[in-house]
C-alpha atoms as a PDB file:
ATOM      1  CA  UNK A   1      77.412  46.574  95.879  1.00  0.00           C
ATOM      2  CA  UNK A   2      76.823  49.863  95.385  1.00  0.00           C
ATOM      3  CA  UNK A   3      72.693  51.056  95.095  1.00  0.00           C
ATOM      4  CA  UNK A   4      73.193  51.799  91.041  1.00  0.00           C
ATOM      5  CA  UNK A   5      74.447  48.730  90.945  1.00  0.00           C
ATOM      6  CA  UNK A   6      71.895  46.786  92.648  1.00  0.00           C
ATOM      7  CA  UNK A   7      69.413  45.079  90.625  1.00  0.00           C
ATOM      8  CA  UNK A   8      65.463  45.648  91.363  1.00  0.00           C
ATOM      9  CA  UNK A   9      63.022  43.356  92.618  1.00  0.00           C
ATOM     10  CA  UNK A  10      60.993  41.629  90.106  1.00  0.00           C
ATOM     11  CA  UNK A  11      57.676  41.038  90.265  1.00  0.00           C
ATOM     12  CA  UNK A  12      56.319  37.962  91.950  1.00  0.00           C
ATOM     13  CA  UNK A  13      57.114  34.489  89.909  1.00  0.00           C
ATOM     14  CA  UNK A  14      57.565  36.328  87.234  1.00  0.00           C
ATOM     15  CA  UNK A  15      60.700  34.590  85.195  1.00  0.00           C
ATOM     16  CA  UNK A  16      61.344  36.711  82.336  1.00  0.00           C
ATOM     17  CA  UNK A  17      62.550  33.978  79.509  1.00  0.00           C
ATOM     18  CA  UNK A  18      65.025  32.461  82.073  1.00  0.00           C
ATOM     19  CA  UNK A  19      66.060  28.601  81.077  1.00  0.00           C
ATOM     20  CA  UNK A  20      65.592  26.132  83.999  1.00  0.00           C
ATOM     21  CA  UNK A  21      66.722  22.575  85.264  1.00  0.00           C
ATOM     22  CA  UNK A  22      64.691  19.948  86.966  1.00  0.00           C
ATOM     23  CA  UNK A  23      65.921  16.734  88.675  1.00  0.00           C
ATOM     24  CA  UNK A  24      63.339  13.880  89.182  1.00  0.00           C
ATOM     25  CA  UNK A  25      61.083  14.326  86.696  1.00  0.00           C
ATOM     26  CA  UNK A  26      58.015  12.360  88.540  1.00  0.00           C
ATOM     27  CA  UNK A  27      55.314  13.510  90.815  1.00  0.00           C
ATOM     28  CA  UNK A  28      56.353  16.633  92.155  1.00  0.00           C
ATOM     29  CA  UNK A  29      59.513  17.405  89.984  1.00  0.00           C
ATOM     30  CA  UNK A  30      56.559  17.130  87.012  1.00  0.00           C
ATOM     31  CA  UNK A  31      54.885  20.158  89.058  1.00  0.00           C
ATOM     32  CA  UNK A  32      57.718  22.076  89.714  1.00  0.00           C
ATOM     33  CA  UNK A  33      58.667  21.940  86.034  1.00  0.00           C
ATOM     34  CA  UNK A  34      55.270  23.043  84.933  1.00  0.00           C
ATOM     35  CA  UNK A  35      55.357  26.093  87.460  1.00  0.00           C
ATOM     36  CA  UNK A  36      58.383  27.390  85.902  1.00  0.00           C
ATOM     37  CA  UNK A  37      56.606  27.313  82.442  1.00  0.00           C
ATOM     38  CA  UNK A  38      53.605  28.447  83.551  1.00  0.00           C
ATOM     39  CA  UNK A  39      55.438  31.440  84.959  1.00  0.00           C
ATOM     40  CA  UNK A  40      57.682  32.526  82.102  1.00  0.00           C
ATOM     41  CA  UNK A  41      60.234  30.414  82.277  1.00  0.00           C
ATOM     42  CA  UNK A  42      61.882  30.350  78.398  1.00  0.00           C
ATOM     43  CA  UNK A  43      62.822  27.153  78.620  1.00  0.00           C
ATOM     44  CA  UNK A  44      62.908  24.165  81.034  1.00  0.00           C
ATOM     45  CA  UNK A  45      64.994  20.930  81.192  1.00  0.00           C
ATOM     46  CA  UNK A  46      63.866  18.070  82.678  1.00  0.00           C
ATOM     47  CA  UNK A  47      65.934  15.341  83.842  1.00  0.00           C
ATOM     48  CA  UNK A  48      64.979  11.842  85.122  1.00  0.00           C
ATOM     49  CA  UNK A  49      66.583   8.001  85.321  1.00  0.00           C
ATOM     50  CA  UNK A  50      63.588   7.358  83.008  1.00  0.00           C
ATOM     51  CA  UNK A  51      63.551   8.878  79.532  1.00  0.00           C
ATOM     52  CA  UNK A  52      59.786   7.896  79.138  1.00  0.00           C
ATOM     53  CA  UNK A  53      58.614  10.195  82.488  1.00  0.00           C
ATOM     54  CA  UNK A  54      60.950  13.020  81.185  1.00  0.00           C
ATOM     55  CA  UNK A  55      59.638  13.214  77.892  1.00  0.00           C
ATOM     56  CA  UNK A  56      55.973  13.056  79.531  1.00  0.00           C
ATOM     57  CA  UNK A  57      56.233  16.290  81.619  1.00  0.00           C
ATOM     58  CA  UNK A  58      58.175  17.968  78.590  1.00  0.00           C
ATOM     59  CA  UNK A  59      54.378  17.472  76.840  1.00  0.00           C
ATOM     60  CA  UNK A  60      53.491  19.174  79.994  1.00  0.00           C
ATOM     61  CA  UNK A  61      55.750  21.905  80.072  1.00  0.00           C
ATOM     62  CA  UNK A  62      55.142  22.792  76.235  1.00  0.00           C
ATOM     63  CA  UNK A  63      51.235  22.499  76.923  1.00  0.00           C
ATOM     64  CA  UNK A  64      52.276  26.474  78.419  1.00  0.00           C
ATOM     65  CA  UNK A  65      53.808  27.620  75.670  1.00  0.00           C
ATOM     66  CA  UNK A  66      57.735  27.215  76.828  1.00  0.00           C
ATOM     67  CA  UNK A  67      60.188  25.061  75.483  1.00  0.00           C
ATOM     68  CA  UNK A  68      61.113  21.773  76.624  1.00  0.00           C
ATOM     69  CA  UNK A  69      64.014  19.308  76.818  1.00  0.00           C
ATOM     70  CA  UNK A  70      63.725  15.633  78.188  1.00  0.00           C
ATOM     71  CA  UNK A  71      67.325  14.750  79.665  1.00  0.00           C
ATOM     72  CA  UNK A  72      68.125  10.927  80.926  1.00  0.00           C
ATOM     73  CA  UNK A  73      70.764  10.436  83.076  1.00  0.00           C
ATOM     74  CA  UNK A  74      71.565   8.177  86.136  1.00  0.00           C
ATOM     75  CA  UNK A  75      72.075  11.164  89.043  1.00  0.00           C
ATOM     76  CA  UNK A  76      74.437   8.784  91.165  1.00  0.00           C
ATOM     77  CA  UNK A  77      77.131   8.545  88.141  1.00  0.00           C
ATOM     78  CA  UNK A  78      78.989  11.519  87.797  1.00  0.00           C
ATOM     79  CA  UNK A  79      80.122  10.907  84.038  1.00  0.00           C
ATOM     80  CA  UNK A  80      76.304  10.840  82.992  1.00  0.00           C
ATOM     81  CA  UNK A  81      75.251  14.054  85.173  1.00  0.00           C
ATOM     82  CA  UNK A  82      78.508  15.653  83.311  1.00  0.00           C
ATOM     83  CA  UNK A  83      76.950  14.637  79.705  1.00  0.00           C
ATOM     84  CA  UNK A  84      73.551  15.527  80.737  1.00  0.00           C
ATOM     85  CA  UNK A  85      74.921  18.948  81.363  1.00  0.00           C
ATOM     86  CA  UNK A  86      76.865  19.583  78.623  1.00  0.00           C
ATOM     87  CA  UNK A  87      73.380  18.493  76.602  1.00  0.00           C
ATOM     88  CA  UNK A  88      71.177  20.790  78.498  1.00  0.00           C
ATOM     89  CA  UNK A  89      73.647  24.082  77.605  1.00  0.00           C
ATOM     90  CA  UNK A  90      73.793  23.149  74.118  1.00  0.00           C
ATOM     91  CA  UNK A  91      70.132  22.533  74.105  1.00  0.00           C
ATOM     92  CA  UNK A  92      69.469  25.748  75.980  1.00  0.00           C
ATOM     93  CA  UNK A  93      72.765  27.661  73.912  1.00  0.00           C
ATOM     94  CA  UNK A  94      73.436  29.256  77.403  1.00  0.00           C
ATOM     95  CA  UNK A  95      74.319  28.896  80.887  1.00  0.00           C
ATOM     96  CA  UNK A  96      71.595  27.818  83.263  1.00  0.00           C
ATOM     97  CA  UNK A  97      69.394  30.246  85.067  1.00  0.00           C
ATOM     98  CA  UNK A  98      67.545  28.339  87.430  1.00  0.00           C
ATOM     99  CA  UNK A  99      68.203  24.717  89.192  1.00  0.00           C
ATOM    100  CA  UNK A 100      66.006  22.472  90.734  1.00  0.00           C
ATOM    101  CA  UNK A 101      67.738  19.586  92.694  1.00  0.00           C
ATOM    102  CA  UNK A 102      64.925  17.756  93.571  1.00  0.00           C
ATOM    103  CA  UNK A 103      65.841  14.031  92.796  1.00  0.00           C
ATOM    104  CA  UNK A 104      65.791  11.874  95.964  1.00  0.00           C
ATOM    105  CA  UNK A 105      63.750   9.128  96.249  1.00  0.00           C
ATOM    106  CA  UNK A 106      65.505   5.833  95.103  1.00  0.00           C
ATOM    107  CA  UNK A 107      62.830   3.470  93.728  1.00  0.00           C
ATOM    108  CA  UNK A 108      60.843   1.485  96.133  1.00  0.00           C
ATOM    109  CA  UNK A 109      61.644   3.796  99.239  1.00  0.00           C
ATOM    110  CA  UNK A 110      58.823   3.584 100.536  1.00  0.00           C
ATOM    111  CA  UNK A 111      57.429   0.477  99.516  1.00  0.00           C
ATOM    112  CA  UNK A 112      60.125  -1.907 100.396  1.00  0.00           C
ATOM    113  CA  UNK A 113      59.371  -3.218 103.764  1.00  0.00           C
ATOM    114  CA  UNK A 114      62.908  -4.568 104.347  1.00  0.00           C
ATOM    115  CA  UNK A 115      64.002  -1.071 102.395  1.00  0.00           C
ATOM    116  CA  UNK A 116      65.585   1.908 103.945  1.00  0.00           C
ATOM    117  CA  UNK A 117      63.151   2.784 106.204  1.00  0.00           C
ATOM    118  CA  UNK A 118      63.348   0.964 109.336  1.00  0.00           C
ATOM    119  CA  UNK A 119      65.879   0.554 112.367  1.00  0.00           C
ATOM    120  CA  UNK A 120      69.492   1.887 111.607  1.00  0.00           C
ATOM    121  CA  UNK A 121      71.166  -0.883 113.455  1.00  0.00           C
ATOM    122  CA  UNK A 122      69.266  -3.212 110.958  1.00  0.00           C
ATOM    123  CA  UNK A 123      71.148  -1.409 108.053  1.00  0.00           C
ATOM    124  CA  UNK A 124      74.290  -2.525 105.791  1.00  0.00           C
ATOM    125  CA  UNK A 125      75.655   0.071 104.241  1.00  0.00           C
ATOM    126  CA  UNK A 126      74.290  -1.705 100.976  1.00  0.00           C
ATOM    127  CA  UNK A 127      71.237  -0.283 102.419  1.00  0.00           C
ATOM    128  CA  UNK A 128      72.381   3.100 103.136  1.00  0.00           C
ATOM    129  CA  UNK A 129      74.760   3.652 100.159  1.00  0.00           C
ATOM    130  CA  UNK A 130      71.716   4.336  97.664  1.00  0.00           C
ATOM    131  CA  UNK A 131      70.329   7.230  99.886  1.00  0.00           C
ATOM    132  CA  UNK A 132      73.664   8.580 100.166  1.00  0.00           C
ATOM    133  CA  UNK A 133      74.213   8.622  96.307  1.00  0.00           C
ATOM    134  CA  UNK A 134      71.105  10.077  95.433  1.00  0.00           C
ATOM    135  CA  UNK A 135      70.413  12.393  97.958  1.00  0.00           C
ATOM    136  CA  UNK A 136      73.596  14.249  98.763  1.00  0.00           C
ATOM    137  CA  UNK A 137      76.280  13.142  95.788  1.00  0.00           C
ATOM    138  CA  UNK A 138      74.038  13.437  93.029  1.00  0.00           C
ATOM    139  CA  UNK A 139      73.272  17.541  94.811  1.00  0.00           C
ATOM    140  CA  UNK A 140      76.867  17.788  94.863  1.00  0.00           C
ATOM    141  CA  UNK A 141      77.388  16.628  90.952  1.00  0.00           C
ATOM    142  CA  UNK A 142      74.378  17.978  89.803  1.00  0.00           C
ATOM    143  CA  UNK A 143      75.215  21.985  91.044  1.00  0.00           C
ATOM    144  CA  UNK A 144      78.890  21.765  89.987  1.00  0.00           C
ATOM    145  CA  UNK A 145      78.146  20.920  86.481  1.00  0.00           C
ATOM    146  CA  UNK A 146      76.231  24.393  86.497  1.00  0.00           C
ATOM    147  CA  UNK A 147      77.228  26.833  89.647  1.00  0.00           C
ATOM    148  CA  UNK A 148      80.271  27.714  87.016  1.00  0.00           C
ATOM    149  CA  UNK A 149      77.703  29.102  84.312  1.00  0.00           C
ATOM    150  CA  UNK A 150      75.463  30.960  86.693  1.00  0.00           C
ATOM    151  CA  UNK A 151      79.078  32.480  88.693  1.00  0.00           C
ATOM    152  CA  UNK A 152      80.551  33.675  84.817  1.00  0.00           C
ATOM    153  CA  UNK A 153      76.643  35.427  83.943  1.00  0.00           C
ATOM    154  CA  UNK A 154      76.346  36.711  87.296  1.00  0.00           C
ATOM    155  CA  UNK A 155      72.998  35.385  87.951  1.00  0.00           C
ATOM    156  CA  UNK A 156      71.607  31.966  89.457  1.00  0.00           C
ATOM    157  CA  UNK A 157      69.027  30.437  91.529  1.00  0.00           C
ATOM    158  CA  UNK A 158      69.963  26.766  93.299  1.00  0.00           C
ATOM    159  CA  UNK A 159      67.076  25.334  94.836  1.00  0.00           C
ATOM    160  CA  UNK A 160      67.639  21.901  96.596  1.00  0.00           C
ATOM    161  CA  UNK A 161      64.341  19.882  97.691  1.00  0.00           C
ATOM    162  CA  UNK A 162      65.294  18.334 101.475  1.00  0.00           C
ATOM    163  CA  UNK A 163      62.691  16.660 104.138  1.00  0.00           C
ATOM    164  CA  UNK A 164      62.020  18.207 107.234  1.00  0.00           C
ATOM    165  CA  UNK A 165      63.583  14.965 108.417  1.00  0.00           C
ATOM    166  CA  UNK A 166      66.562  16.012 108.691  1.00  0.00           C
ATOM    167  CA  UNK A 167      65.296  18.571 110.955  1.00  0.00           C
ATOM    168  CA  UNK A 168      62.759  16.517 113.201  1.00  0.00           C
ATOM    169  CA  UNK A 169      64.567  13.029 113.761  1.00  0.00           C
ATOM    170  CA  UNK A 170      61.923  10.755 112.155  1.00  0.00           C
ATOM    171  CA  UNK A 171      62.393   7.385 113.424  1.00  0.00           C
ATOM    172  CA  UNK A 172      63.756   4.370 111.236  1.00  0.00           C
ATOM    173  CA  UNK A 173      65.078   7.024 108.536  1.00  0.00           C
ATOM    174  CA  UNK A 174      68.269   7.652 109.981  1.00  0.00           C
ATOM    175  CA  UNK A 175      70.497   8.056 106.683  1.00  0.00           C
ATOM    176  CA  UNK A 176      67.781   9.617 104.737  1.00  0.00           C
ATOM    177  CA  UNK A 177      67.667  12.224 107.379  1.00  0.00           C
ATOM    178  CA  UNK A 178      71.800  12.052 107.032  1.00  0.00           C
ATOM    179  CA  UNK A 179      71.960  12.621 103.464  1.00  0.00           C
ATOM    180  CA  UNK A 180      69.383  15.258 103.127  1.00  0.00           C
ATOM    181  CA  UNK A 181      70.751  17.574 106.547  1.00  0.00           C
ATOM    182  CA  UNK A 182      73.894  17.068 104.633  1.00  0.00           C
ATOM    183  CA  UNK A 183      72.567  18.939 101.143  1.00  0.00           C
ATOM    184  CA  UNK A 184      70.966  21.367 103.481  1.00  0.00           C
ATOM    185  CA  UNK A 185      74.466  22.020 105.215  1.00  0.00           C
ATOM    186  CA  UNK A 186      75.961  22.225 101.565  1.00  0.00           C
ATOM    187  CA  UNK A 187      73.853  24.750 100.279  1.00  0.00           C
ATOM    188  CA  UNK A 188      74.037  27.132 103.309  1.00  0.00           C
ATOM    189  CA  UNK A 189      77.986  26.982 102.883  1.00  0.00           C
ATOM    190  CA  UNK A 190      77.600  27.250  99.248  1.00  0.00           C
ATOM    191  CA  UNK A 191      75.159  30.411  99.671  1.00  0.00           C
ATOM    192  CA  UNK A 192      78.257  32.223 100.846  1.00  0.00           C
ATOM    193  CA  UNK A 193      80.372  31.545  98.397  1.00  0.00           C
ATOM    194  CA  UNK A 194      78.504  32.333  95.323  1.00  0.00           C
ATOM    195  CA  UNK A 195      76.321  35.185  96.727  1.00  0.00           C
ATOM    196  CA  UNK A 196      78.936  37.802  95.478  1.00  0.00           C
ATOM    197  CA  UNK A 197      78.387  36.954  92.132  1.00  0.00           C
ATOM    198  CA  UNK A 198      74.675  37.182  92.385  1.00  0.00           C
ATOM    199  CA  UNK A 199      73.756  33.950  92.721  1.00  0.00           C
ATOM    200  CA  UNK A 200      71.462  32.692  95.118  1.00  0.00           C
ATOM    201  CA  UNK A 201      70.904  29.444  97.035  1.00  0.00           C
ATOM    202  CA  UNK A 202      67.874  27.733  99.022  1.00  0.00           C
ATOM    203  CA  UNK A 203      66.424  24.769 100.234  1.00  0.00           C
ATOM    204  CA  UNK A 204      62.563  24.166 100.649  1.00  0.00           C
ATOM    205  CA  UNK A 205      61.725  21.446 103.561  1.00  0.00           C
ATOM    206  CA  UNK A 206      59.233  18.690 102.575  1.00  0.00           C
ATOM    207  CA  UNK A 207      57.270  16.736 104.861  1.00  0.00           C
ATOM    208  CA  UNK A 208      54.904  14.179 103.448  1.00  0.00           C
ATOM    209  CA  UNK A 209      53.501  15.151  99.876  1.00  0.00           C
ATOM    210  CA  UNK A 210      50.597  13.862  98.962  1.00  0.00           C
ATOM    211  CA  UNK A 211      51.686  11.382  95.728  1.00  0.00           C
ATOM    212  CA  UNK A 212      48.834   8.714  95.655  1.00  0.00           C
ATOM    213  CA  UNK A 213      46.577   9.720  92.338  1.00  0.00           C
ATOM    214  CA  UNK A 214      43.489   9.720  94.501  1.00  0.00           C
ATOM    215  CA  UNK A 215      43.220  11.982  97.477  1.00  0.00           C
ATOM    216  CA  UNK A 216      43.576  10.205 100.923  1.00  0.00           C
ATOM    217  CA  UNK A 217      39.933   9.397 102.142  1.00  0.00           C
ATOM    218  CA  UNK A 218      38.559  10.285 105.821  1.00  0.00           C
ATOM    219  CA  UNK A 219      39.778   8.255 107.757  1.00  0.00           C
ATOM    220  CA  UNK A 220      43.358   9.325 106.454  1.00  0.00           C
ATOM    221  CA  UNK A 221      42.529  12.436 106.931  1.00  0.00           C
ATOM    222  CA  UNK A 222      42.048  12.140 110.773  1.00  0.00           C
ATOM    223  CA  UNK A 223      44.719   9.812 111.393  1.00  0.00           C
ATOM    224  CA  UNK A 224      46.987  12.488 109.792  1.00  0.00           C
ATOM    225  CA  UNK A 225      45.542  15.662 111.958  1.00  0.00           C
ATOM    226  CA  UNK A 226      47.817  13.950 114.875  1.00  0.00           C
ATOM    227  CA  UNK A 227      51.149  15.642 113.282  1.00  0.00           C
ATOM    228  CA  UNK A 228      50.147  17.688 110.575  1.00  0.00           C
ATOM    229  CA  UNK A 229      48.103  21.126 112.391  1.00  0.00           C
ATOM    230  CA  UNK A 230      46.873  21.857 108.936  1.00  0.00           C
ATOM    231  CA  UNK A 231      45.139  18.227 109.192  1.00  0.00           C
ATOM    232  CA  UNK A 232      46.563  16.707 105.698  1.00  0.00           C
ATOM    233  CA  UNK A 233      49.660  15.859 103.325  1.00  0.00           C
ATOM    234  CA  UNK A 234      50.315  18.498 101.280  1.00  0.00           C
ATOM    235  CA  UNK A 235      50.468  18.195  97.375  1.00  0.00           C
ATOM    236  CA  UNK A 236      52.477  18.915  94.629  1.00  0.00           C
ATOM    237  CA  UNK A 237      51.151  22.204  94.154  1.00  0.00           C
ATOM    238  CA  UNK A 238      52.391  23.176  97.491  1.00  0.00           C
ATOM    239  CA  UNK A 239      55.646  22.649  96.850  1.00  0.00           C
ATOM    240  CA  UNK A 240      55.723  24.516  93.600  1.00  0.00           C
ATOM    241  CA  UNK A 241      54.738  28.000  94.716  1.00  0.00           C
ATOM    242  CA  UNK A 242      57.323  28.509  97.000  1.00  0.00           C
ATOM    243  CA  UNK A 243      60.213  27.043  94.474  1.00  0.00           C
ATOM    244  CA  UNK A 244      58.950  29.227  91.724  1.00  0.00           C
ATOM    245  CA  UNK A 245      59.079  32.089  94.141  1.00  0.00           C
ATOM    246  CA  UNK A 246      62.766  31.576  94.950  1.00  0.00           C
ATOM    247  CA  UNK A 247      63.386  31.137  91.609  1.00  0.00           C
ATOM    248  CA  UNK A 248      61.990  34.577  90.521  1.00  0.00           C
ATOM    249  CA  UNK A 249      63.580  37.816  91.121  1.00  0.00           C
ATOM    250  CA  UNK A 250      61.009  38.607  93.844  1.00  0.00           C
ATOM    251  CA  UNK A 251      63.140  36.341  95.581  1.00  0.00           C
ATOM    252  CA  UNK A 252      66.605  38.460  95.431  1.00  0.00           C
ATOM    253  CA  UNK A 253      67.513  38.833  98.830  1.00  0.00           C
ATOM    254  CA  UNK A 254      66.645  35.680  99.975  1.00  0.00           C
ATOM    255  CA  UNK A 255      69.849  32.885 100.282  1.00  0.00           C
ATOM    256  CA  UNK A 256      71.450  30.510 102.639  1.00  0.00           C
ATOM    257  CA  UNK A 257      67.735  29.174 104.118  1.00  0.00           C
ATOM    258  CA  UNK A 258      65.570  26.400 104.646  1.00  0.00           C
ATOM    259  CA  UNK A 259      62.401  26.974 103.950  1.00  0.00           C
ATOM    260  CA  UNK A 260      59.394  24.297 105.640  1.00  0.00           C
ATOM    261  CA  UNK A 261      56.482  23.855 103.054  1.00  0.00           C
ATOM    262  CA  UNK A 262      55.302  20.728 105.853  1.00  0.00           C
ATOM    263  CA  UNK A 263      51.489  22.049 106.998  1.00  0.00           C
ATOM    264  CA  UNK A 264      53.129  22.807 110.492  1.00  0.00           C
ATOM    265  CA  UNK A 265      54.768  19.607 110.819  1.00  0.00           C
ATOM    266  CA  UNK A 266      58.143  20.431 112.233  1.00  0.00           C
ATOM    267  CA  UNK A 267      56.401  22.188 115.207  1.00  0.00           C
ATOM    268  CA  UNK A 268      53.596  19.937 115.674  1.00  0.00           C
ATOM    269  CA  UNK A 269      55.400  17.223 116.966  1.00  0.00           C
END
């Protein structure tokens, strides 16, 4: 590309009218949403299994003055992610500017004692398959309905929310770690191919996010400082700065990466 040719950097999160797309409308997809507004963001989309949460952080979004659409759709079926997409370009009468894949957490992850989270040779792959849907088909299903739009205007931003791990080896979360190294591994290859046609593609690297609604007490707080050299989860609003910053035209010449947003995790281990 030649240098008349080459479009300036913008200033910092700032997203001039462009129309966005969340996935997983709850807990940190509500902040990520609500970023994007709060940053200039025309118009944002947000997309969850339950109709109820999306329609609650569209009340959000709108609160800053941008436009909002509540999508539902089951991620894991490819039929619904294609209706959902054909409702969010009518809604938004345009291709899509900005993507957020950040739908991964199949209900009761984390609760479920006899869930996904412990020993892989204790798995079926009725245990597995969920993860698998969610967090790497659903990526796949979700981007193609809308990497056509953003290669035809010539502009785009794919962000994908993974966990860092992928990247450490946590125990007893074998498949998660699978599924999301997987989306990582996607988006780097799919960097290259859409790069030419200005069209960018990230990942940011989650380690535990704070998503209690009271803040962990003392006691947490120490027993956390073992892993975490910042000495606590991170929140929502963590996680938001640095996707509305690769969503933003300050963010031009950045593709293909990984991002951590993990309070030093990865390399406190």
């Amino acid at each position: 590309m030649s240098e008349a040719n080459t479009p300036a950097a913008g200033d910092l999160a700032d997203l001039k009218g462009r129309v966005a797309l969340v996935t997983g409308a709850g807990q940190v997809g509500e902040a990520l949403a609500v970023s994007l507004a709060r940053h200039g963001a025309g118009a944002v989309a947000v997309v969850d299994l339950s109709a109820e949460r999306a329609e609650h952080v569209v009340a959000e979004v709108e609160r800053s003055g941008t436009r909002g659409i509540a999508l539902q759709a089951d991620l894991t079926d490819p039929d619904a992610v294609a209706e959902m997409a054909r409702e969010a370009i009518r809604g938004f009468g345009r291709p899509l500017d900005i993507l957020v894949n950040n739908a991964g957490m199949p209900p009761g992850f984390f609760s479920d004692p006899g869930g996904a989270i412990r020993p892989f040779a204790e798995q079926s792959p009725d245990d597995w398959a969920p993860l698998l849907r969610l967090n790497l088909d659903a990526v796949l299903s979700v981007t193609r309905a809308f990497i056509g739009g953003m290669i035809e205007q010539r502009h785009g931003r794919v962000i994908s929310i993974v966990s860092d791990s992928a990247r450490t080896g946590d125990r007893n979360m074998a498949v998660y770690a699978a599924a999301k190294g997987g989306t990582a591994a996607f988006m780097r290859s799919l960097a290259s191919e859409v790069g030419p046609h200005g069209v960018t593609v990230n990942c940011v690297s989650l380690s535990t996010i704070w998503r209690a609604p009271e803040p962990p007490g003392e006691d947490e707080l120490r027993r956390m400082a073992r892993h975490y050299p910042l000495g606590f989860y991170g929140d929502a609003s963590d996680v938001a700065g640095m996707v509305t910053f690769l969503a933003s035209d300050a963010a031009r010449w950045i593709t293909g990466q990984v991002y951590g947003v993990n309070g030093g995790y990865a390399y406190g281990l």
